[in-house]
C-alpha atoms as a PDB file:
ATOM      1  CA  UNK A   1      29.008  10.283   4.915  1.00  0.00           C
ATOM      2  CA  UNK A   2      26.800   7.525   5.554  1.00  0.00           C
ATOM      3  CA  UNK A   3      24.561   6.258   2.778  1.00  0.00           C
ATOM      4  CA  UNK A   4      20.927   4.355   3.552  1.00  0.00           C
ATOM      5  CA  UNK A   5      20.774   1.057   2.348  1.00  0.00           C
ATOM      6  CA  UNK A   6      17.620  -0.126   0.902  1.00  0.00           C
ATOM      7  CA  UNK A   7      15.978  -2.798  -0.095  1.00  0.00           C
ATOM      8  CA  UNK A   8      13.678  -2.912  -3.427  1.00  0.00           C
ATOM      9  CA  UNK A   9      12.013  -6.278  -5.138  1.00  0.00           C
ATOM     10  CA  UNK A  10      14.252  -6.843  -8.422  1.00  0.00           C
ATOM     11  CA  UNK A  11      11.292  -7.748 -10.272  1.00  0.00           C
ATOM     12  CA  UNK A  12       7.252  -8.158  -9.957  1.00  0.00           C
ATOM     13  CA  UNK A  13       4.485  -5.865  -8.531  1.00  0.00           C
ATOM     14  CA  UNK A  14       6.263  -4.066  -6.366  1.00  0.00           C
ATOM     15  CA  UNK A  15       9.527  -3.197  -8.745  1.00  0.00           C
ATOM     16  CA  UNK A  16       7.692   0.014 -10.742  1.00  0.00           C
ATOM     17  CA  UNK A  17       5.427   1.217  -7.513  1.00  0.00           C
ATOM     18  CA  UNK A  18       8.362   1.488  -5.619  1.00  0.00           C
ATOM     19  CA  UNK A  19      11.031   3.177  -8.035  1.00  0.00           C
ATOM     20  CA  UNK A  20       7.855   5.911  -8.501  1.00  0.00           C
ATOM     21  CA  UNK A  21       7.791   6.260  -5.010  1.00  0.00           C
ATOM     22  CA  UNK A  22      11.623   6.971  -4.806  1.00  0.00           C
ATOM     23  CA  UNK A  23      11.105   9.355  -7.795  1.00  0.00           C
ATOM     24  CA  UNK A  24       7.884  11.010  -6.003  1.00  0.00           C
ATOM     25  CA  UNK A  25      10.570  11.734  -3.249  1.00  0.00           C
ATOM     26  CA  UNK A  26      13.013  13.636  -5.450  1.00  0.00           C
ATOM     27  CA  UNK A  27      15.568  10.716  -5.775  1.00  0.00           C
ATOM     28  CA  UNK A  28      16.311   9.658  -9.267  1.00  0.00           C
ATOM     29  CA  UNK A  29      17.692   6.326 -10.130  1.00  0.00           C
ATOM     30  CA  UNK A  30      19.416   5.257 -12.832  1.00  0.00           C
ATOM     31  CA  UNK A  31      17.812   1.793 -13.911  1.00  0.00           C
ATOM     32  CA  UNK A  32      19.787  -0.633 -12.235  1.00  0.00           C
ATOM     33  CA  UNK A  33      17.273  -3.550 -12.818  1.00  0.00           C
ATOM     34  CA  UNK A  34      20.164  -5.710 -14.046  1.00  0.00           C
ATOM     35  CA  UNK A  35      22.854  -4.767 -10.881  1.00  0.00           C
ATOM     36  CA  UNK A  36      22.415  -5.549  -7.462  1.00  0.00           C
ATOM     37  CA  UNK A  37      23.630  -2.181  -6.125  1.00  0.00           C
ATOM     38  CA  UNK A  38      23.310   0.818  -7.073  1.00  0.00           C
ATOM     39  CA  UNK A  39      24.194   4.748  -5.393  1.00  0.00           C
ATOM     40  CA  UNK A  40      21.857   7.967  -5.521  1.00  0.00           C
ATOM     41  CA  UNK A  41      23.323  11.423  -6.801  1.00  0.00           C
ATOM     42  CA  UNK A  42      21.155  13.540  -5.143  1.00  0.00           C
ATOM     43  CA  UNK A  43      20.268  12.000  -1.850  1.00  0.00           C
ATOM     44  CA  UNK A  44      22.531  10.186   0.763  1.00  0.00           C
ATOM     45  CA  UNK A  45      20.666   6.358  -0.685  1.00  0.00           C
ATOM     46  CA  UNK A  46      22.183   3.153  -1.798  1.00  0.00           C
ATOM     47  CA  UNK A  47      19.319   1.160  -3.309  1.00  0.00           C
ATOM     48  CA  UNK A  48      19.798  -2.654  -3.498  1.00  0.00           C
ATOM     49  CA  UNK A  49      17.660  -5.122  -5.709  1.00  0.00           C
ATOM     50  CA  UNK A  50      17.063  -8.438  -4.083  1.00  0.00           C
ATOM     51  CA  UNK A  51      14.585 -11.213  -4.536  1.00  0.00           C
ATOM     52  CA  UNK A  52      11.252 -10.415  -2.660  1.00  0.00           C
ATOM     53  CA  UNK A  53      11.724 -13.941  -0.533  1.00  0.00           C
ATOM     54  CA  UNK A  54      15.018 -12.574   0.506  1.00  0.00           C
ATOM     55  CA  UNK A  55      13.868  -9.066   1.897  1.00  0.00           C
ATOM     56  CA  UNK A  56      13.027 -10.459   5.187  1.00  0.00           C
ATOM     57  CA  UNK A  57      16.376 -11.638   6.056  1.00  0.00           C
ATOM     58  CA  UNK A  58      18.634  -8.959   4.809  1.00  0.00           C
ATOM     59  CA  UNK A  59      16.751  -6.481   7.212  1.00  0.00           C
ATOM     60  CA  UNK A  60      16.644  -8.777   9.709  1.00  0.00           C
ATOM     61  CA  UNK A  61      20.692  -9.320   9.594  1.00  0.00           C
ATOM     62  CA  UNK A  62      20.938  -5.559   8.827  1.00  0.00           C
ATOM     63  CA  UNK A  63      22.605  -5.915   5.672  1.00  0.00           C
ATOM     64  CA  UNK A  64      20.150  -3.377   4.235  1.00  0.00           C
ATOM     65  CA  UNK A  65      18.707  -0.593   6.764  1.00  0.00           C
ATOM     66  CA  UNK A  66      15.279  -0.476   5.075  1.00  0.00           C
ATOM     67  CA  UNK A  67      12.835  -2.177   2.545  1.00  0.00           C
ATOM     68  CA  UNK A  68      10.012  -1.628   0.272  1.00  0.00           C
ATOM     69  CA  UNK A  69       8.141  -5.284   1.001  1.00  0.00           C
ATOM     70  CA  UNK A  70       4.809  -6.281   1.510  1.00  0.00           C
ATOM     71  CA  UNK A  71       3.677  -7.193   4.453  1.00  0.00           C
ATOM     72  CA  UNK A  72       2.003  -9.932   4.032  1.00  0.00           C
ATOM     73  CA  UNK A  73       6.084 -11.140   3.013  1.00  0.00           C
ATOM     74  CA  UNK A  74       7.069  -9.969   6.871  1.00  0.00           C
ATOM     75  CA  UNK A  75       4.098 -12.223   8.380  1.00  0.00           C
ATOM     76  CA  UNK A  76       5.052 -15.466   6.588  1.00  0.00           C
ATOM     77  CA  UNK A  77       8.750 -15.133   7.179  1.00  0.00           C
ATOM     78  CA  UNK A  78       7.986 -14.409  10.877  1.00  0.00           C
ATOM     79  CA  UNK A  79      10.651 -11.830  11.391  1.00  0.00           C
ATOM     80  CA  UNK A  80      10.735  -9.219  14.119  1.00  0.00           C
ATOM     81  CA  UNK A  81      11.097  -6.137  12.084  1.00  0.00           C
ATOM     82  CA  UNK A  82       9.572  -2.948  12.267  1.00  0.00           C
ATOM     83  CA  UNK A  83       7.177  -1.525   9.799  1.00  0.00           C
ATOM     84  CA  UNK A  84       7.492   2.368  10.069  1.00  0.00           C
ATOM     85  CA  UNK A  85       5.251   3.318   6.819  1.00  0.00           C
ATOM     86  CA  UNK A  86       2.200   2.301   5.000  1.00  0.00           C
ATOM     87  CA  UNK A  87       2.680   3.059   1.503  1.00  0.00           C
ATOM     88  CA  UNK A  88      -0.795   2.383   0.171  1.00  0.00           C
ATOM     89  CA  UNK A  89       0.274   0.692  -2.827  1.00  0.00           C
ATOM     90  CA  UNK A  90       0.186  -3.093  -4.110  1.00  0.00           C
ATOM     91  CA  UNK A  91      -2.901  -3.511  -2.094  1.00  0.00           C
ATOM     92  CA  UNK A  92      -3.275  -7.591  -1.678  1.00  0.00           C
ATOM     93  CA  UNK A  93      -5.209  -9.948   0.322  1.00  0.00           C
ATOM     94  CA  UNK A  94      -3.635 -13.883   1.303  1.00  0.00           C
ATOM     95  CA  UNK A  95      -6.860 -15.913   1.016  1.00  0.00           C
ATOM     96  CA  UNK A  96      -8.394 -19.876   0.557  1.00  0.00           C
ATOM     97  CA  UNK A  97     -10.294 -20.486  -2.688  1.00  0.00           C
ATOM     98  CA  UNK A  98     -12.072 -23.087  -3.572  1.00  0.00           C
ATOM     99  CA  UNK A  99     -13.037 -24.712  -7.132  1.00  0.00           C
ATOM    100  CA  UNK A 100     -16.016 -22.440  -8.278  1.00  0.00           C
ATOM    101  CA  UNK A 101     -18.604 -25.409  -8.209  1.00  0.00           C
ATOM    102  CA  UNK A 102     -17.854 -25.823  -4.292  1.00  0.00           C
ATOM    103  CA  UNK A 103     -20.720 -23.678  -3.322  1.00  0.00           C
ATOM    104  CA  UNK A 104     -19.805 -23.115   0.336  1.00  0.00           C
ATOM    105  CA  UNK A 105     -17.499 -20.349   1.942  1.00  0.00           C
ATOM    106  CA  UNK A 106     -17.292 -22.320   5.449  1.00  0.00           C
ATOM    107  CA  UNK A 107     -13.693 -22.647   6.483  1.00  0.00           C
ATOM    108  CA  UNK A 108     -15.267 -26.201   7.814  1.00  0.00           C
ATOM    109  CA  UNK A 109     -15.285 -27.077   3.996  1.00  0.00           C
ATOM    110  CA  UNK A 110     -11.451 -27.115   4.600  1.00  0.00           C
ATOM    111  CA  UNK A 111     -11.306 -29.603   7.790  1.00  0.00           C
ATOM    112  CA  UNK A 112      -9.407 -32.742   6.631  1.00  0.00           C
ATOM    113  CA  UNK A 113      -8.649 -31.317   2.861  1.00  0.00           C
ATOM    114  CA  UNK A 114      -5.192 -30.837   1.242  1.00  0.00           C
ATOM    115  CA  UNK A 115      -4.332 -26.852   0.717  1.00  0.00           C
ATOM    116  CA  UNK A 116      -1.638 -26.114  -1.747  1.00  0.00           C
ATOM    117  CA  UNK A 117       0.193 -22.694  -0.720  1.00  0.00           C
ATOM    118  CA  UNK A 118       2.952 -20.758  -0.906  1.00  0.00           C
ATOM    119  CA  UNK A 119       2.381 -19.291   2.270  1.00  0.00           C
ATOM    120  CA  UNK A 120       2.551 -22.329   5.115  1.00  0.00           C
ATOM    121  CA  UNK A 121       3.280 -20.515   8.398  1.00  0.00           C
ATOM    122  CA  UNK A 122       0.727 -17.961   7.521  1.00  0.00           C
ATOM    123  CA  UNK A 123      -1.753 -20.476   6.493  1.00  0.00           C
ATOM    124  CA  UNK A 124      -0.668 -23.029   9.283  1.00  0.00           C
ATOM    125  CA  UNK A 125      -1.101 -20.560  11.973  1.00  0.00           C
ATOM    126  CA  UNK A 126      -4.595 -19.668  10.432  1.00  0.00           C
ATOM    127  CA  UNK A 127      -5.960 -23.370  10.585  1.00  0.00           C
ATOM    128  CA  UNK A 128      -4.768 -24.082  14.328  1.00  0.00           C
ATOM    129  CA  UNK A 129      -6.440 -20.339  15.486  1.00  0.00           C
ATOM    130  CA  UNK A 130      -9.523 -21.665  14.281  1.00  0.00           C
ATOM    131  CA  UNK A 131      -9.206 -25.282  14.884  1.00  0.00           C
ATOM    132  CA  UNK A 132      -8.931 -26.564  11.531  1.00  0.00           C
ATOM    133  CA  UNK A 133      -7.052 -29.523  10.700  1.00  0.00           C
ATOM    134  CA  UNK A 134      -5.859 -29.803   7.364  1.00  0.00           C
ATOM    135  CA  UNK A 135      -2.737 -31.069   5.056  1.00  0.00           C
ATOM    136  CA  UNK A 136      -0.635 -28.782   3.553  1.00  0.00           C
ATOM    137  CA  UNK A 137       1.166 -28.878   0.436  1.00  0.00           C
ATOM    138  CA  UNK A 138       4.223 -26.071  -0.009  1.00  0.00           C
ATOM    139  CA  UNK A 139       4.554 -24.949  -3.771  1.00  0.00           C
ATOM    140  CA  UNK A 140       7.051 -22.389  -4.934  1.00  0.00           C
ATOM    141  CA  UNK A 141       4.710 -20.984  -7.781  1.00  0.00           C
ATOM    142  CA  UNK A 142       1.471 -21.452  -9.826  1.00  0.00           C
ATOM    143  CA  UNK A 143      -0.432 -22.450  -6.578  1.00  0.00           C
ATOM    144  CA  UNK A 144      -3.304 -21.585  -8.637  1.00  0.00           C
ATOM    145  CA  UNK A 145      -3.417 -25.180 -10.966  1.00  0.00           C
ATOM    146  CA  UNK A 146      -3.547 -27.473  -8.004  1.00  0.00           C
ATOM    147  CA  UNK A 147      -6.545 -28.745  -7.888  1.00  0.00           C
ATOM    148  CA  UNK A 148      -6.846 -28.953 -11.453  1.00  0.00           C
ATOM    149  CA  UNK A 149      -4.264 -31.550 -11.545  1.00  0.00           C
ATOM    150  CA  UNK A 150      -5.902 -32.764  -8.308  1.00  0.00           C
ATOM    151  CA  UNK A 151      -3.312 -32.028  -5.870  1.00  0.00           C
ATOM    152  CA  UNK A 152      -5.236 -30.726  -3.445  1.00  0.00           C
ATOM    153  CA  UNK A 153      -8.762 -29.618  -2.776  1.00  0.00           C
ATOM    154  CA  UNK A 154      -8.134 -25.789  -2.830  1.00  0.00           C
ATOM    155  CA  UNK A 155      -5.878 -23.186  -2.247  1.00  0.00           C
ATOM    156  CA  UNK A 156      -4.299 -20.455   0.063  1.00  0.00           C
ATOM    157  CA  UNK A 157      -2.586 -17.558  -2.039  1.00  0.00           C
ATOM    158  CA  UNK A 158      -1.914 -13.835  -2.677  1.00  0.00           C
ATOM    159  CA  UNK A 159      -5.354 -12.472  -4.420  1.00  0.00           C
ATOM    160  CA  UNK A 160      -5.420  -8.457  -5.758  1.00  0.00           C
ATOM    161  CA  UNK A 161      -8.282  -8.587  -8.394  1.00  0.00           C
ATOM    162  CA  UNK A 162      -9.278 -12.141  -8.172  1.00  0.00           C
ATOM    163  CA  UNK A 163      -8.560 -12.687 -12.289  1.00  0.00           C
ATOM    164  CA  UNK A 164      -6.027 -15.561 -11.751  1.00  0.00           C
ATOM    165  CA  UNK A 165      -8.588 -17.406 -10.096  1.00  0.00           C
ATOM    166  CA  UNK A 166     -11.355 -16.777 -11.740  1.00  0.00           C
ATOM    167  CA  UNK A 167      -9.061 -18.215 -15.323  1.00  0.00           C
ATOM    168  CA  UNK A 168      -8.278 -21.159 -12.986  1.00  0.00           C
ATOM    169  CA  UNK A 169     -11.660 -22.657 -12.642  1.00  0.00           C
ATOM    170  CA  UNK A 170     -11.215 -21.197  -8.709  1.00  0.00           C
ATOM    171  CA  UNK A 171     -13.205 -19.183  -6.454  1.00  0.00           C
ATOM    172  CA  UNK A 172     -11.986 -16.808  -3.069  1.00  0.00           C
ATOM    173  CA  UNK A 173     -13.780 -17.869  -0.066  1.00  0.00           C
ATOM    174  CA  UNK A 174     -11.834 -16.793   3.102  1.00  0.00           C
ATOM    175  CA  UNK A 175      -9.931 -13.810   3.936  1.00  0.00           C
ATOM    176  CA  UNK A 176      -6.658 -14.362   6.050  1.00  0.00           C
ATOM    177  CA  UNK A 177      -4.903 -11.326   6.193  1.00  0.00           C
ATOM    178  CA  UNK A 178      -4.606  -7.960   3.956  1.00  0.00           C
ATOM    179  CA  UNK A 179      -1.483  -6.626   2.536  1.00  0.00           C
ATOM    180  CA  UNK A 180      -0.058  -3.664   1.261  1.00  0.00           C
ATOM    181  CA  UNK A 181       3.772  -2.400   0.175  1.00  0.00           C
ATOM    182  CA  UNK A 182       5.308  -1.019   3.674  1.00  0.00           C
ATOM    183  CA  UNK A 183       8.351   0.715   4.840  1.00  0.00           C
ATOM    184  CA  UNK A 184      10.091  -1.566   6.830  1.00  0.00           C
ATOM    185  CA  UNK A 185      13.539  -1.222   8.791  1.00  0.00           C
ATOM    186  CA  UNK A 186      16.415  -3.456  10.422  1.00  0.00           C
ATOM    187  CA  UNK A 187      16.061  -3.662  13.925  1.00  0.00           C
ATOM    188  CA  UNK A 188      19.407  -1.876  14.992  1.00  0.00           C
ATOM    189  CA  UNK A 189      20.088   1.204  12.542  1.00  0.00           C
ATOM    190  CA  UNK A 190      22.609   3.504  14.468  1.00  0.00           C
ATOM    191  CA  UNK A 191      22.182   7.629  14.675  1.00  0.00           C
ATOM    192  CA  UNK A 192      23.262   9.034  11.718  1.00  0.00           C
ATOM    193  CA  UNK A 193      21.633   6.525   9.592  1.00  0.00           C
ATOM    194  CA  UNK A 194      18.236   6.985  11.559  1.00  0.00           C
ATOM    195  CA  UNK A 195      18.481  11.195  10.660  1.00  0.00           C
ATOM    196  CA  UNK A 196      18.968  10.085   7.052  1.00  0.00           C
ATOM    197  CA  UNK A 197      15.487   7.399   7.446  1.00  0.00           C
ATOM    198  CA  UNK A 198      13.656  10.852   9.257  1.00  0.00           C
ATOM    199  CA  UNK A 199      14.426  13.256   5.987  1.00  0.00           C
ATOM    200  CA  UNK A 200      13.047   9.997   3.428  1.00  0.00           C
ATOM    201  CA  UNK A 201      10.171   9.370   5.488  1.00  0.00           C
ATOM    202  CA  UNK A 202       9.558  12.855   5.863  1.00  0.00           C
ATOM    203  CA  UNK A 203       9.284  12.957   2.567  1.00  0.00           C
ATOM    204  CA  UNK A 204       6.873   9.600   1.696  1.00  0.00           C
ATOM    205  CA  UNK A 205       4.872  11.443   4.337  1.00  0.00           C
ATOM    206  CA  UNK A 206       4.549  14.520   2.465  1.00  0.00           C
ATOM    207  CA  UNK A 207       3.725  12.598  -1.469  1.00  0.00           C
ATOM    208  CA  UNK A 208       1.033  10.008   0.544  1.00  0.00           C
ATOM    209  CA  UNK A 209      -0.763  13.050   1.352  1.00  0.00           C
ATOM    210  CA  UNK A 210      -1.250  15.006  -1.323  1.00  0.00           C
ATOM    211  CA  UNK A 211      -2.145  11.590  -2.973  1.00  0.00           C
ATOM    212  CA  UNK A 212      -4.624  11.267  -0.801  1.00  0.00           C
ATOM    213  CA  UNK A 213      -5.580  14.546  -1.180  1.00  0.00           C
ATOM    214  CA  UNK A 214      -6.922  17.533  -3.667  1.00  0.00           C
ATOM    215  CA  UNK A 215      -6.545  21.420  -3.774  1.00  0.00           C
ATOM    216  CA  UNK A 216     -10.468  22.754  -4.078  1.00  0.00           C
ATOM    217  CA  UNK A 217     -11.490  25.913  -4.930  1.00  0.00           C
ATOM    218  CA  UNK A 218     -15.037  27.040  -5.337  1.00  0.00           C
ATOM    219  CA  UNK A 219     -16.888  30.760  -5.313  1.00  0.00           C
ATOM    220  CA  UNK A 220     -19.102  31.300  -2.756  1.00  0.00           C
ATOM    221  CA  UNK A 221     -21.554  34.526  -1.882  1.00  0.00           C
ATOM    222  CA  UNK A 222     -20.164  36.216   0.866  1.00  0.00           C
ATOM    223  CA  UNK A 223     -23.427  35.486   2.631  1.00  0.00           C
ATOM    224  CA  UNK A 224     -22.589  32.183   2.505  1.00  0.00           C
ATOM    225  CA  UNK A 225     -18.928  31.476   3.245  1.00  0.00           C
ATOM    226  CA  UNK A 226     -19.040  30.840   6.929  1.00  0.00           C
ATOM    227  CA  UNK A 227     -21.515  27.853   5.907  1.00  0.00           C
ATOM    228  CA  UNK A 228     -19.515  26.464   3.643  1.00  0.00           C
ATOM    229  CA  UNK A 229     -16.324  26.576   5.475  1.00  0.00           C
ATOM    230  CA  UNK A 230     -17.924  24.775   7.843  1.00  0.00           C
ATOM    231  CA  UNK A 231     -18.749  21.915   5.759  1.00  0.00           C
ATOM    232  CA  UNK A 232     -15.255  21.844   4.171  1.00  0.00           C
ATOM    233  CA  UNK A 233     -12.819  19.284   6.262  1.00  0.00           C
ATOM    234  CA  UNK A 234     -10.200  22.142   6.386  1.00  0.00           C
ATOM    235  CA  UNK A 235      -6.477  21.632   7.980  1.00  0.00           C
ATOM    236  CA  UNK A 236      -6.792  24.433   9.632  1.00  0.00           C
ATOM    237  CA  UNK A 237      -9.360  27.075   7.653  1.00  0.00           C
ATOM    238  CA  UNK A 238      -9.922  27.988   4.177  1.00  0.00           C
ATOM    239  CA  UNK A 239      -8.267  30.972   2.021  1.00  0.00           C
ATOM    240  CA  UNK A 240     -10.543  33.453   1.088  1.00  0.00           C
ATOM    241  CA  UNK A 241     -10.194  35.752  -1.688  1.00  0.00           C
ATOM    242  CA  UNK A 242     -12.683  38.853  -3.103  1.00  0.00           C
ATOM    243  CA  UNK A 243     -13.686  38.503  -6.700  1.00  0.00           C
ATOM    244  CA  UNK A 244     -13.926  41.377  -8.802  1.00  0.00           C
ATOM    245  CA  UNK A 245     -17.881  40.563  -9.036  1.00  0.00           C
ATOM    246  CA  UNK A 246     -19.242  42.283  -5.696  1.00  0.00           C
ATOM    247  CA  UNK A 247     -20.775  40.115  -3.095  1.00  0.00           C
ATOM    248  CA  UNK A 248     -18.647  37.226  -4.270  1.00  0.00           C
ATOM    249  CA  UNK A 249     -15.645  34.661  -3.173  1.00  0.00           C
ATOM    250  CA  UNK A 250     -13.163  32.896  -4.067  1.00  0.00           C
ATOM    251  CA  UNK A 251     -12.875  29.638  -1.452  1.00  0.00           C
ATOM    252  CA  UNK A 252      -9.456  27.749  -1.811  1.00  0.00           C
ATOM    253  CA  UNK A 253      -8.923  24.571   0.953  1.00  0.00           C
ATOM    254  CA  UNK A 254      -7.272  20.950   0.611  1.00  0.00           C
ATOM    255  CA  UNK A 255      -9.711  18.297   0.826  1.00  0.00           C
ATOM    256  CA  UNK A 256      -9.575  14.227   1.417  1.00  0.00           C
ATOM    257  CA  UNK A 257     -10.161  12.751  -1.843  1.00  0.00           C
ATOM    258  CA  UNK A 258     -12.561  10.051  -0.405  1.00  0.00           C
ATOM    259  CA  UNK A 259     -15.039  13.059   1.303  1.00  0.00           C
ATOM    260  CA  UNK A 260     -14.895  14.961  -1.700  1.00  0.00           C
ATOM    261  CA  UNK A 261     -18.439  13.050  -2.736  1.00  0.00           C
ATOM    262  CA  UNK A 262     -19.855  13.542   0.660  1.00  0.00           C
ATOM    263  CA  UNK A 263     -19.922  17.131   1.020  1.00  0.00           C
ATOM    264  CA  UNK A 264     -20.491  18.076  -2.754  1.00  0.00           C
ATOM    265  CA  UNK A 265     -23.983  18.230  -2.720  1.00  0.00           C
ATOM    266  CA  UNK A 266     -23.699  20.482   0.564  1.00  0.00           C
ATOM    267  CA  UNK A 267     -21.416  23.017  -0.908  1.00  0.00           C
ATOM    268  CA  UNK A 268     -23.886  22.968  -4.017  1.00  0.00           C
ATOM    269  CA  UNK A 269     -26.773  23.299  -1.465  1.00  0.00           C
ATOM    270  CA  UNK A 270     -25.450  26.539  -0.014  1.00  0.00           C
ATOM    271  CA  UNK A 271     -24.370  28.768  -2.972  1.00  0.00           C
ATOM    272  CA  UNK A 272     -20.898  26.945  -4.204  1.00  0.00           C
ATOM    273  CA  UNK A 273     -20.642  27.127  -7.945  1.00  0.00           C
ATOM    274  CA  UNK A 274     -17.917  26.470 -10.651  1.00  0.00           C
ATOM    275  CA  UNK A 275     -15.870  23.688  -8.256  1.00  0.00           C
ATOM    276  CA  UNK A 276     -12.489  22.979  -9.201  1.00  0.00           C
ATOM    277  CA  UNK A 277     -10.411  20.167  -7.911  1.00  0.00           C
ATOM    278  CA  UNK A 278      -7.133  19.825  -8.518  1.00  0.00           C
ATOM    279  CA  UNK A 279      -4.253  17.202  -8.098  1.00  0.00           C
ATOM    280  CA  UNK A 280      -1.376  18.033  -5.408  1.00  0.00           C
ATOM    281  CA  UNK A 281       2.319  17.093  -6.077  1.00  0.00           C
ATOM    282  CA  UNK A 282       3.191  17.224  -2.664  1.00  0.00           C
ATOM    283  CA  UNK A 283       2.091  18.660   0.614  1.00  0.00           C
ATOM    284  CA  UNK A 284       4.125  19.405   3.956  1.00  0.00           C
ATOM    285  CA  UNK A 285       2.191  19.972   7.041  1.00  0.00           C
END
């Protein structure tokens, strides 16, 4: 049988994120941080660990079917490959920052300056959309001390919480493009191989939801359920179940973590009392 080949970082942010998301899925991995290759017991997977910079490629030549890469990776490499997945995790932004006493955030503050990056053909293509004209310098690593040492007048670079360059005496001014981990596959992946991608993905599917989600249950009057299951964002519509206490409910319905806080105060409003949320380990719709 046919095993899916794919692609995880060997080491940095997205190593740990994506070996939980594997195990969120039901596939345990033995850690194989120090092999290249390694096979999955209990699902038809053979995982490979590569460098990050060399993702891009391998999908591209189809030596691995699939990857766990951020995109901002895919944009500066270029490649035609298709992301099939969001993943929601390793959330990063590629931005310009400037010295902190440079008190502008114009991208005109740029026209003429040296940039150090490690991103030039996403930072290139940047400058000539807006009609910027600038030199840049290509570093490897530690963009961040370049214009200490006065190599160049600011910076274009990965940015999650800012801390690097805040340490580095630097400041973000300019947003190019936001990132996150994605699911990303080789363009040609033949049948059997593309059922085994439809049972994983079904699965990411099913954990990014109930991450994103929470099991509520509240009791409610009876004179007062139809309001409040109208104010719930239901699926479909809430469970109801009598209480032993006459004249009461029990409410049960999944709700969107991020309208939780929205509607609270309405389900107080109309009779809700003793709210519990709870966390869901998966959900399949």
């Amino acid at each position: 049988m046919s095993k899916l080949k794919i692609a995880i970082q060997k080491s940095g942010r997205l190593y740990e994120d994506s070996l939980q998301l594997l195990k969120d899925c039901g596939i345990f991995v033995n850690n194989g941080k120090d092999q290249l290759k390694v096979s999955v017991e209990n699902f038809p997977m053979e995982i490979m660990y590569l460098r990050n910079s060399d993702i891009p490629q391998y999908l591209e030549d189809g030596v691995v079917d699939i990857a766990i890469v951020g995109e901002n990776l895919l944009v500066e490499k270029q490649k035609k490959i298709n992301i099939i997945q969001e993943l929601g995790f390793s959330k990063c932004r590629v931005s310009l920052a400037v010295p902190k006493e440079i008190e502008t955030n114009d991208l005109s503050y740029f026209q003429n300056k040296k940039i150090a990056t490690s991103y030039p053909n996403t930072l290139k293509k940047f400058l000539l959309e807006n009609s910027v004209s600038a030199d840049i310098h290509v570093i490897s690593g530690s963009v961040e001390i370049a214009p200490n040492i006065g190599l160049a007048d600011g910076i274009c670079d990965i940015v999650s919480s800012g801390s690097t360059l805040f340490k580095n005496g630097l400041r973000e001014t300019v947003t190019l493009l936001k990132s996150e981990a994605v699911l990303a596959k080789t363009p040609n992946l033949n049948q059997e191989k593309e059922l085994i991608l439809k049972k994983f993905l079904f699965r990411i599917q099913s954990v990014l939801k109930a991450k994103n989600s929470k099991y509520i249950l509240m009791n409610v009057p009876n004179t007062k359920i139809s309001d409040v299951s109208k104010i719930l964002p239901v699926l479909k519509s809430p469970t109801v179940i009598p209480l032993a206490e006459e004249g009461w409910s029990s409410i049960h319905s999944v709700i969107n973590e991020d309208r939780f806080w929205d509607v609270i105060d309405k389900l107080k409003e109309n009779g809700a009392q003793d709210i519990l949320i709870i966390p869901i380990d998966k959900m399949v719709i």
